[in-house]
Protein backbone atom coordinates (compact mmCIF):
# COMPACT_ATOMS: atom_id res chain seq x y z
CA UNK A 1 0.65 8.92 -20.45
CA UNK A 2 -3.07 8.32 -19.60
CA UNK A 3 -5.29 8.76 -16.65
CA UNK A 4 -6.66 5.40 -15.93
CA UNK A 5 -10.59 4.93 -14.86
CA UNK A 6 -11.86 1.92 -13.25
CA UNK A 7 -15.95 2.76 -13.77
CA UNK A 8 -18.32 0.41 -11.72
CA UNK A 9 -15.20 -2.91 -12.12
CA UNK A 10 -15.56 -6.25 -10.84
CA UNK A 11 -14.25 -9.68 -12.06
CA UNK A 12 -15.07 -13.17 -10.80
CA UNK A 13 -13.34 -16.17 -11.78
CA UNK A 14 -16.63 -18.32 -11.50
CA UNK A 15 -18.93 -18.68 -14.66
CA UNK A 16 -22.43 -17.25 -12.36
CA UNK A 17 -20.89 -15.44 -9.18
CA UNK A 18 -24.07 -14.96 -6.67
CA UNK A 19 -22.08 -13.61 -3.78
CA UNK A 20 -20.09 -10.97 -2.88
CA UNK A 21 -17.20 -13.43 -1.99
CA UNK A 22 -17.26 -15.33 -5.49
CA UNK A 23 -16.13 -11.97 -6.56
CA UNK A 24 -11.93 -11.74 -6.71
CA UNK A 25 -12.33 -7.80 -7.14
CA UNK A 26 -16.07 -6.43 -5.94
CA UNK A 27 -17.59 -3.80 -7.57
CA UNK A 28 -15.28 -0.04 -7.45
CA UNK A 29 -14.83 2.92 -9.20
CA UNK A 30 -11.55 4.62 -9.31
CA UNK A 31 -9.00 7.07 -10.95
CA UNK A 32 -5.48 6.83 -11.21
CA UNK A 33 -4.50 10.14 -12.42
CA UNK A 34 -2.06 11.05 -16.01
CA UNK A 35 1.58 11.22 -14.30
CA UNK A 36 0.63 9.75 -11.12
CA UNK A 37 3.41 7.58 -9.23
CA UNK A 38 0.39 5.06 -7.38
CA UNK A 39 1.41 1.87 -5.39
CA UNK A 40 -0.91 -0.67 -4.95
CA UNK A 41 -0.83 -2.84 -1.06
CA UNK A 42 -2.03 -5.29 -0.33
CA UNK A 43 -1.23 -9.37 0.96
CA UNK A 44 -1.00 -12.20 -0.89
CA UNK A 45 -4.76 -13.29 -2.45
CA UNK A 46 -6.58 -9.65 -2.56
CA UNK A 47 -6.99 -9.13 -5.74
CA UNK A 48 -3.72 -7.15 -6.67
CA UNK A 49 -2.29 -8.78 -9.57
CA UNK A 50 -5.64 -8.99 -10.87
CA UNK A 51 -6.50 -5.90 -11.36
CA UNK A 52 -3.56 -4.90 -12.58
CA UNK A 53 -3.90 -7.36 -15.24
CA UNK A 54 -7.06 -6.36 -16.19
CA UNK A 55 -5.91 -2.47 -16.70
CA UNK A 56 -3.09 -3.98 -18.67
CA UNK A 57 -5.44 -5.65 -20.93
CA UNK A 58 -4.11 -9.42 -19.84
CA UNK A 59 -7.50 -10.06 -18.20
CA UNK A 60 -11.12 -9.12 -19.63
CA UNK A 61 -13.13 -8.02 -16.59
CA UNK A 62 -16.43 -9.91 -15.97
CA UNK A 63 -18.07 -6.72 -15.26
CA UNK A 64 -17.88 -2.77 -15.50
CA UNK A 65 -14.86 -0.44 -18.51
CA UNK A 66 -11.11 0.00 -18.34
CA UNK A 67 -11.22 3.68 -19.72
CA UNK A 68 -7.46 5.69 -21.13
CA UNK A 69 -8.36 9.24 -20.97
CA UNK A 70 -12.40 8.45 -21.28
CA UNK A 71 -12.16 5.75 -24.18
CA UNK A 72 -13.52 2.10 -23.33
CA UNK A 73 -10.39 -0.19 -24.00
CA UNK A 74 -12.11 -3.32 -22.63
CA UNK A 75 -11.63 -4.55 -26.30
CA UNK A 76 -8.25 -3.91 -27.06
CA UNK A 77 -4.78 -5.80 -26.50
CA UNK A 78 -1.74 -4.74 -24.11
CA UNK A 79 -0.14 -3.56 -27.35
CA UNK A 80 -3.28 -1.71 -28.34
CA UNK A 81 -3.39 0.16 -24.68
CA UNK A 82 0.31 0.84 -25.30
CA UNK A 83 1.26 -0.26 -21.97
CA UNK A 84 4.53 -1.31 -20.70
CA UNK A 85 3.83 -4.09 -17.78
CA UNK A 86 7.04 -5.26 -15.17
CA UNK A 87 6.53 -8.38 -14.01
CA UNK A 88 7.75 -10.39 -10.46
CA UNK A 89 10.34 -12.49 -12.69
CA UNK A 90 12.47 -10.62 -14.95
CA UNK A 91 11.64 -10.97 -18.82
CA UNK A 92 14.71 -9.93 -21.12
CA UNK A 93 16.14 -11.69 -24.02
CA UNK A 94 19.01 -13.50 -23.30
CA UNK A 95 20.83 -13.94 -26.22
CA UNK A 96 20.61 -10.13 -27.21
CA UNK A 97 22.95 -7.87 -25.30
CA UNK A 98 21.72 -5.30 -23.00
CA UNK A 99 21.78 -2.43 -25.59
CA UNK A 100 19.53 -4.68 -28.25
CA UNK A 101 16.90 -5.24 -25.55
CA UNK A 102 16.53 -1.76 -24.31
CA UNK A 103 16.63 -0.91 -28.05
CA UNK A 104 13.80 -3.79 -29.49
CA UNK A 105 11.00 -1.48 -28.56
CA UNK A 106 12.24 1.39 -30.17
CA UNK A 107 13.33 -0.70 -33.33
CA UNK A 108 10.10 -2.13 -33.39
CA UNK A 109 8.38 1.06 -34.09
CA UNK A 110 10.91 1.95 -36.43
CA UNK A 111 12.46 4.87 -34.54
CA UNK A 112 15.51 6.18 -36.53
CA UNK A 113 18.52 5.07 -35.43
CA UNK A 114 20.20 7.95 -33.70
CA UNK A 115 16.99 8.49 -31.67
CA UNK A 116 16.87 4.66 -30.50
CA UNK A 117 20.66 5.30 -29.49
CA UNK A 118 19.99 8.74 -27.74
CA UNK A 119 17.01 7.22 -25.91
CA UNK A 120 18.21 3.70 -24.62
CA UNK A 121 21.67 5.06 -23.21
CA UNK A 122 19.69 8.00 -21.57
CA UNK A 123 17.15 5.29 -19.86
CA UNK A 124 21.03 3.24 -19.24
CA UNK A 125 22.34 5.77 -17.35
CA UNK A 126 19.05 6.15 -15.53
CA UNK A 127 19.14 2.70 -13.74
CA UNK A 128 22.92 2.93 -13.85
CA UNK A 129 23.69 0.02 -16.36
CA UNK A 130 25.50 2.26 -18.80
CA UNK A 131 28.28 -0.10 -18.16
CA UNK A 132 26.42 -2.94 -18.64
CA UNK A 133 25.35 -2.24 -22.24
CA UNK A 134 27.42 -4.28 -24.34
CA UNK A 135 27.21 -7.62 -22.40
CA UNK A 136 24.80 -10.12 -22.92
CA UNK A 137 21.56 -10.83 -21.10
CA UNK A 138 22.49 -14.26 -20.25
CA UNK A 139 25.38 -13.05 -18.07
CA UNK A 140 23.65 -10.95 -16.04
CA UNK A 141 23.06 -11.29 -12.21
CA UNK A 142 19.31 -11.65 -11.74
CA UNK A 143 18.81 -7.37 -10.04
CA UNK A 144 20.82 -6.73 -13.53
CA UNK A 145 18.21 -8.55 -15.52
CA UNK A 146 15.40 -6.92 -13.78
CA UNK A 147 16.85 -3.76 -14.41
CA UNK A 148 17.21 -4.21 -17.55
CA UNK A 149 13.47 -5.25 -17.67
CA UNK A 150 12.64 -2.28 -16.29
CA UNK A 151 14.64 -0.55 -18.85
CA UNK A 152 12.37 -1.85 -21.73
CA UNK A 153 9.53 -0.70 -20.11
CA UNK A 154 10.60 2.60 -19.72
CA UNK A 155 12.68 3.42 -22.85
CA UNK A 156 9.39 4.31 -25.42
CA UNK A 157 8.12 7.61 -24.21
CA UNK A 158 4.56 6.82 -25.78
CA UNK A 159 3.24 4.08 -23.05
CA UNK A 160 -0.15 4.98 -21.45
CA UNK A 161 1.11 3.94 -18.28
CA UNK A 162 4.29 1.23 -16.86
CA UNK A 163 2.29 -1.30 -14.48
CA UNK A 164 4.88 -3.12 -11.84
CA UNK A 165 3.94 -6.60 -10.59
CA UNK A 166 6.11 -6.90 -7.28
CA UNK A 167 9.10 -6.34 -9.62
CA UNK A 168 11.92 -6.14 -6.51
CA UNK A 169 11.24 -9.77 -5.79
CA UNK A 170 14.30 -11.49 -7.11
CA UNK A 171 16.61 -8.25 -6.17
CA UNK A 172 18.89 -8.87 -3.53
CA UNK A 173 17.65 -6.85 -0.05
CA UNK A 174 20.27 -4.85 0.30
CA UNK A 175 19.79 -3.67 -3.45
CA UNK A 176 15.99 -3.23 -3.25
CA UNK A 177 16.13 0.49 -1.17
CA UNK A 178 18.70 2.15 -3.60
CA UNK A 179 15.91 0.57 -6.85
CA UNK A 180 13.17 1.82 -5.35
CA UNK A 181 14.60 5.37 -5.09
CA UNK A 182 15.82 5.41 -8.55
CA UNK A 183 12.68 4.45 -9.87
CA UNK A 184 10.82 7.68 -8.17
CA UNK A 185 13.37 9.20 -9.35
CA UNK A 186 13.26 8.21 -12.83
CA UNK A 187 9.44 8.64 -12.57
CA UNK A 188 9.68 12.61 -11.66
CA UNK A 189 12.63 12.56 -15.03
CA UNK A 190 10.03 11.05 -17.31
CA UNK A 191 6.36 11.86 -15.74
CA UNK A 192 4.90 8.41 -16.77
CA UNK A 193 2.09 7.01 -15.03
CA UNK A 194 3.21 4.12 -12.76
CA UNK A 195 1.54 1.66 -10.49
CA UNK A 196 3.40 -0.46 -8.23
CA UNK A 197 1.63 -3.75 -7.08
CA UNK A 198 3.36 -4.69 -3.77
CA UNK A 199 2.51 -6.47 -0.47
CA UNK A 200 5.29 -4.64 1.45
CA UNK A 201 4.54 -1.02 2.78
CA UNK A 202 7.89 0.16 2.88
CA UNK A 203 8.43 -0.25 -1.23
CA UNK A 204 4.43 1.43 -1.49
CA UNK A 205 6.16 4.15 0.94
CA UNK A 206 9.04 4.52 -0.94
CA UNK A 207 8.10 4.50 -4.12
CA UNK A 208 4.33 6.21 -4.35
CA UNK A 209 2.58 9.84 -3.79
CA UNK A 210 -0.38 7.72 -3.59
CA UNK A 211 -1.09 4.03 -1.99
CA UNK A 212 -4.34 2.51 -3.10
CA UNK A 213 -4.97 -0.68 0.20
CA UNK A 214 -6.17 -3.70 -0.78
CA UNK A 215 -8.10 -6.17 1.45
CA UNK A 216 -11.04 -8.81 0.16
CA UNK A 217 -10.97 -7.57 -3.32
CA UNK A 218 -11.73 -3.81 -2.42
CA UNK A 219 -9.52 -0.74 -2.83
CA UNK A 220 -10.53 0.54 1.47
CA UNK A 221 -8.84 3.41 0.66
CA UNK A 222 -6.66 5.62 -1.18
CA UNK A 223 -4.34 7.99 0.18
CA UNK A 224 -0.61 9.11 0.93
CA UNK A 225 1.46 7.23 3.57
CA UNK A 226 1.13 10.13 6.16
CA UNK A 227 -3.05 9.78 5.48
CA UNK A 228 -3.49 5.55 6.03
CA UNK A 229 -0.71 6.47 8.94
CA UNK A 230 -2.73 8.93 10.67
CA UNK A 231 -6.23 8.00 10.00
CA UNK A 232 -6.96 4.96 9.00
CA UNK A 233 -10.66 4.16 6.91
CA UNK A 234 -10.60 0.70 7.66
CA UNK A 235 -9.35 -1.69 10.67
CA UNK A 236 -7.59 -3.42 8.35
CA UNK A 237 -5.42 -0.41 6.89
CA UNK A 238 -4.79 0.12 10.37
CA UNK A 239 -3.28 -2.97 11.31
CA UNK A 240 -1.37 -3.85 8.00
CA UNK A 241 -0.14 -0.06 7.65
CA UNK A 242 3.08 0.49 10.24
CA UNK A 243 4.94 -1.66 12.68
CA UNK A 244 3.88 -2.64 14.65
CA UNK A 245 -0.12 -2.07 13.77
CA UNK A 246 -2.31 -0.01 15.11
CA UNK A 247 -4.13 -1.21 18.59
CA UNK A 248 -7.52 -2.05 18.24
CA UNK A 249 -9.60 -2.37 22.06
CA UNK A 250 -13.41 -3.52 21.51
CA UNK A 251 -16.02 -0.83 23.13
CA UNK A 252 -19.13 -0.99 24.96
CA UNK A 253 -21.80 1.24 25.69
CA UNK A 254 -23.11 1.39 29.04
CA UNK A 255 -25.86 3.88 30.17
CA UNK A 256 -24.89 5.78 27.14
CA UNK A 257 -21.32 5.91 27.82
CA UNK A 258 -18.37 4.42 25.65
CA UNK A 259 -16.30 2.25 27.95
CA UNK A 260 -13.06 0.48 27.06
CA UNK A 261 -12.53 -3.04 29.24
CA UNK A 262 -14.40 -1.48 32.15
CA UNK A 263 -13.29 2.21 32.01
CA UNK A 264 -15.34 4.83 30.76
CA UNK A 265 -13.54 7.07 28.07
CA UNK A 266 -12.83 10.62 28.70
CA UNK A 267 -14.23 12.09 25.82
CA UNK A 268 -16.43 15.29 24.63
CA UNK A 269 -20.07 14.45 25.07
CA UNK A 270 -20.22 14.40 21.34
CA UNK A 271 -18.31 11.72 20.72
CA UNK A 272 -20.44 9.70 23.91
CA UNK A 273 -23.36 10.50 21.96
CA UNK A 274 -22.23 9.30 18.36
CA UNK A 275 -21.05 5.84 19.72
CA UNK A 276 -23.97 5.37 21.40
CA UNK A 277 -25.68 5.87 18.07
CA UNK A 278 -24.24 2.85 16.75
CA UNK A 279 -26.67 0.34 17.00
CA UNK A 280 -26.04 -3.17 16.65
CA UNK A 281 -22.94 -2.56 15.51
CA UNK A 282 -19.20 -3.66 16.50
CA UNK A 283 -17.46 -0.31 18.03
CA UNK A 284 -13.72 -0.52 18.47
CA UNK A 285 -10.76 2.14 19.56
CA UNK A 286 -7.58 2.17 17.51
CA UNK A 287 -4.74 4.24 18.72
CA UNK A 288 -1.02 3.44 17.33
CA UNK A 289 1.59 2.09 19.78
CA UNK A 290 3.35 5.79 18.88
CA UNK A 291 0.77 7.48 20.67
CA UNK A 292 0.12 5.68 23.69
CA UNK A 293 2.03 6.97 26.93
CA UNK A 294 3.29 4.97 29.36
CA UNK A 295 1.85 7.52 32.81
CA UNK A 296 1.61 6.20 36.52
CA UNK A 297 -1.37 4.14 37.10
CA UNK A 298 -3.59 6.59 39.12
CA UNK A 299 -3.38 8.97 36.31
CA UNK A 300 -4.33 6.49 33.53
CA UNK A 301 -6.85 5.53 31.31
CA UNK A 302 -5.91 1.73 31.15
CA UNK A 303 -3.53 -0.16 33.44
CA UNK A 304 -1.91 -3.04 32.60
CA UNK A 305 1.04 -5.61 33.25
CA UNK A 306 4.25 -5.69 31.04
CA UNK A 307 4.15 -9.29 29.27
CA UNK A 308 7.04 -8.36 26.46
CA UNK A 309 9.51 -6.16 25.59
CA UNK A 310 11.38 -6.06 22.78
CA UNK A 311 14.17 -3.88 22.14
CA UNK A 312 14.54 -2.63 18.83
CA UNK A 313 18.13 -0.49 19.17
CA UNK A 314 16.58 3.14 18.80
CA UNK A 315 13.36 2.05 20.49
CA UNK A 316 11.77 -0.54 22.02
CA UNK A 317 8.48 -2.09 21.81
CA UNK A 318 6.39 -3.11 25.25
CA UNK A 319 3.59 -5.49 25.40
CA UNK A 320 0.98 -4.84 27.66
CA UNK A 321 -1.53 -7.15 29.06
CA UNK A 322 -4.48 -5.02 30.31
CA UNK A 323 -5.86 -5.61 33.91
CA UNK A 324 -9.57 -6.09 33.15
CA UNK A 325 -8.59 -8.34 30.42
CA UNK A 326 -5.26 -10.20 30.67
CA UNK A 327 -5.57 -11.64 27.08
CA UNK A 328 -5.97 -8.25 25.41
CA UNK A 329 -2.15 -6.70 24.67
CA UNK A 330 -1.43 -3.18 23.68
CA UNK A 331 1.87 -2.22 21.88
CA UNK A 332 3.53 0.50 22.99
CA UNK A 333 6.30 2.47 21.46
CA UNK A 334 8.95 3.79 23.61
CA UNK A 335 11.96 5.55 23.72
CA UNK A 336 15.43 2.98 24.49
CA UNK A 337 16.18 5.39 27.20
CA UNK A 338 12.79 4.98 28.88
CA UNK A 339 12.49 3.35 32.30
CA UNK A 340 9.61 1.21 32.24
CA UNK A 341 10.13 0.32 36.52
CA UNK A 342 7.28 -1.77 37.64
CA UNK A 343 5.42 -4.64 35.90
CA UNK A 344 2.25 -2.65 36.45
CA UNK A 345 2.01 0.52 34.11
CA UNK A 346 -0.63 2.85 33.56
CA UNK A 347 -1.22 3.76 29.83
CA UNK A 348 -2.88 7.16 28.71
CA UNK A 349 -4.47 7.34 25.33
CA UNK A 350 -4.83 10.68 23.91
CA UNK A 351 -7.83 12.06 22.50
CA UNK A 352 -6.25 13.39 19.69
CA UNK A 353 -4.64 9.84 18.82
CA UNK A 354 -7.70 7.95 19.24
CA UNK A 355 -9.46 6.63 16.05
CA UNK A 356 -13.44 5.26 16.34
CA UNK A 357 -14.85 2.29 14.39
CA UNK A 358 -17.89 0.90 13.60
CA UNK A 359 -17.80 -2.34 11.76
CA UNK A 360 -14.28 -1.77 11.09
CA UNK A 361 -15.72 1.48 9.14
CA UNK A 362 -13.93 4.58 10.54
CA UNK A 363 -16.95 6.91 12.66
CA UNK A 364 -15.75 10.48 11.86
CA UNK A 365 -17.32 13.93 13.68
CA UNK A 366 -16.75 17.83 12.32
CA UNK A 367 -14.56 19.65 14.47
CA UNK A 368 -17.96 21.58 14.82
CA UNK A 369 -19.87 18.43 16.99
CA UNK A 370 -16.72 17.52 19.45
């Protein structure tokens, strides 16, 4: 097991990147701690994959160290990092049975015999393919295979860390809950250092004590599923984190005031004040749909005209299309039980709830100022 550091990394696929957007990862430092169990989220085109194959050694970064417990590895092979990489597709050997390709690792570093045994049945029993051991790869569903790929990757207890490319991909949905569980499970049995490269939040909940967000070839921040849940860096961890995403309003300032589509925010004077100080710059509320209250309209801070709702068995979820500006919707969550009555509803936004940004950067005060 290693702790990983990325020290001042970037990588651009162009031979003489000038901009920051020739750049498929811009420049970050970062530290994935020895025994960690890390996802990384992200969609499709942020820079995921590649960064995970540069830490596996795959991919030679244009700029900036790969260090294992302070050594430079820049130089050295995937072999040479001793790390065990999952990838989207399953990669087993199919004309070896299921024992032989847990076991090739271990053989291959001439591990005696009775230690290959105890290790790849432990690892078997594991992921629950004890039963599976004698049968060849080639007969195997494709979950099995992945499994099984999995397996190989976890069976040396050497590796520096086990890197997962969006490994669930081929596993059959109904399949993918009860895999992700085992593997945090397996990962607090054998204390390895795992990343998890994923575009769904639910497997980076799941799985991870930590989720490192991904957007434009930037890690926008790094924190546990309760943290990018409840306060949100970035607009865009705010929107791609829960379901639906958080609700972001534009702001104005007027006469020194932060108003929201014509009504002035009932805030401390503080908070007046540090908007105000914003300059030039784009100012926006986000408050989740869980925290907005549905109140009668003369007690509200926004009123607004139901245009949706969806009913989601336990809850439902209510589009509203704000009077002052019909083509701005807020998402509320409510409970099923919850009459809605008239079209027109008034919709309270707690202080508490509401998050400030300032070119999608989130504006933050000491409990001291507000």
């Amino acid at each position: 097991m290693a702790e990983i550091r990325l020290a001042q990394l970037a990588h651009s696929y162009q031979d003489n990147p000038s901009a920051a957007e020739d750049y498929a990862l811009r420049r970050m430092e970062h530290v994935w701690e020895q025994g960690g169990a890390y996802a990384l989220l992200g969609p499709s085109g942020c820079g995921k994959s590649t960064l995970l194959n540069i830490m596996s050694g795959l991919l030679a970064p244009s700029e900036g160290e790969v260090l294992f417990d302070g050594k430079v590895v820049n130089a050295l092979s995937p072999q040479q990092r001793n790390i065990a990489q999952v990838f989207q597709f399953p990669v087993v050997y199919d004309t070896m049975t299921v024992f032989d390709n847990l076991a090739f690792p271990l053989r291959n570093q001439g591990k005696p015999k009775a230690t290959v045994e105890a290790r790849v049945r432990e690892v078997a029993a594991a992921l629950e393919i004890e039963p599976l051991l004698t049968r060849k790869a080639r007969n195997l569903t494709a979950d099995e295979k992945q499994k099984v790929s999995m397996g190989r990757g976890l069976v040396r207890d050497d590796v520096a860390a086990i890197l997962f490319d969006e490994p669930l991909t081929v596993i059959d949905p109904q399949l993918k809950w009860r895999l992700r569980r085992k593997l945090k499970e397996i990962h607090q049995r054998f204390n390895v250092t795992m990343v998890y490269v994923t575009h769904d939040q639910l497997e980076a909940a799941t799985f991870a004590d930590k989720i490192a967000v991904m957007y434009g070839g930037q890690i926008v921040q790094f924190g546990t599923p309760r943290e990018l849940f409840e306060m949100p860096r970035h607009t865009f961890v705010g929107y791609f984190i829960g379901s639906p995403g958080m609700n972001l309003l534009d702001l104005e300032i007027v006469a020194g005031r932060a108003h929201c589509h014509g009504n002035e925010l009932a805030l401390p004077e503080a908070w007046h004040a540090r908007l105000a100080a914003q300059e030039n710059a784009r100012l926006q509320l986000g408050i989740r749909p869980e925290f907005v209250e549905v109140v009668p309209a003369d007690s509200a801070t926004l009123t607004g005209r139901i245009d949706l709702i969806q009913d989601q068995g336990s809850f439902k979820i209510v589009d509203v299309a704000l009077t002052a500006d019909p083509s701005q919707l807020i998402k509320v969550r409510v409970d099923e039980y919850k009459s809605l009555g008239e079209e027109t509803v008034g919709l309270h936004l707690p202080e508490a709830w509401m998050r400030f940004y300032a070119n999608d950067l989130l504006l933050e005060m000491s409990d001291e100022a507000v």
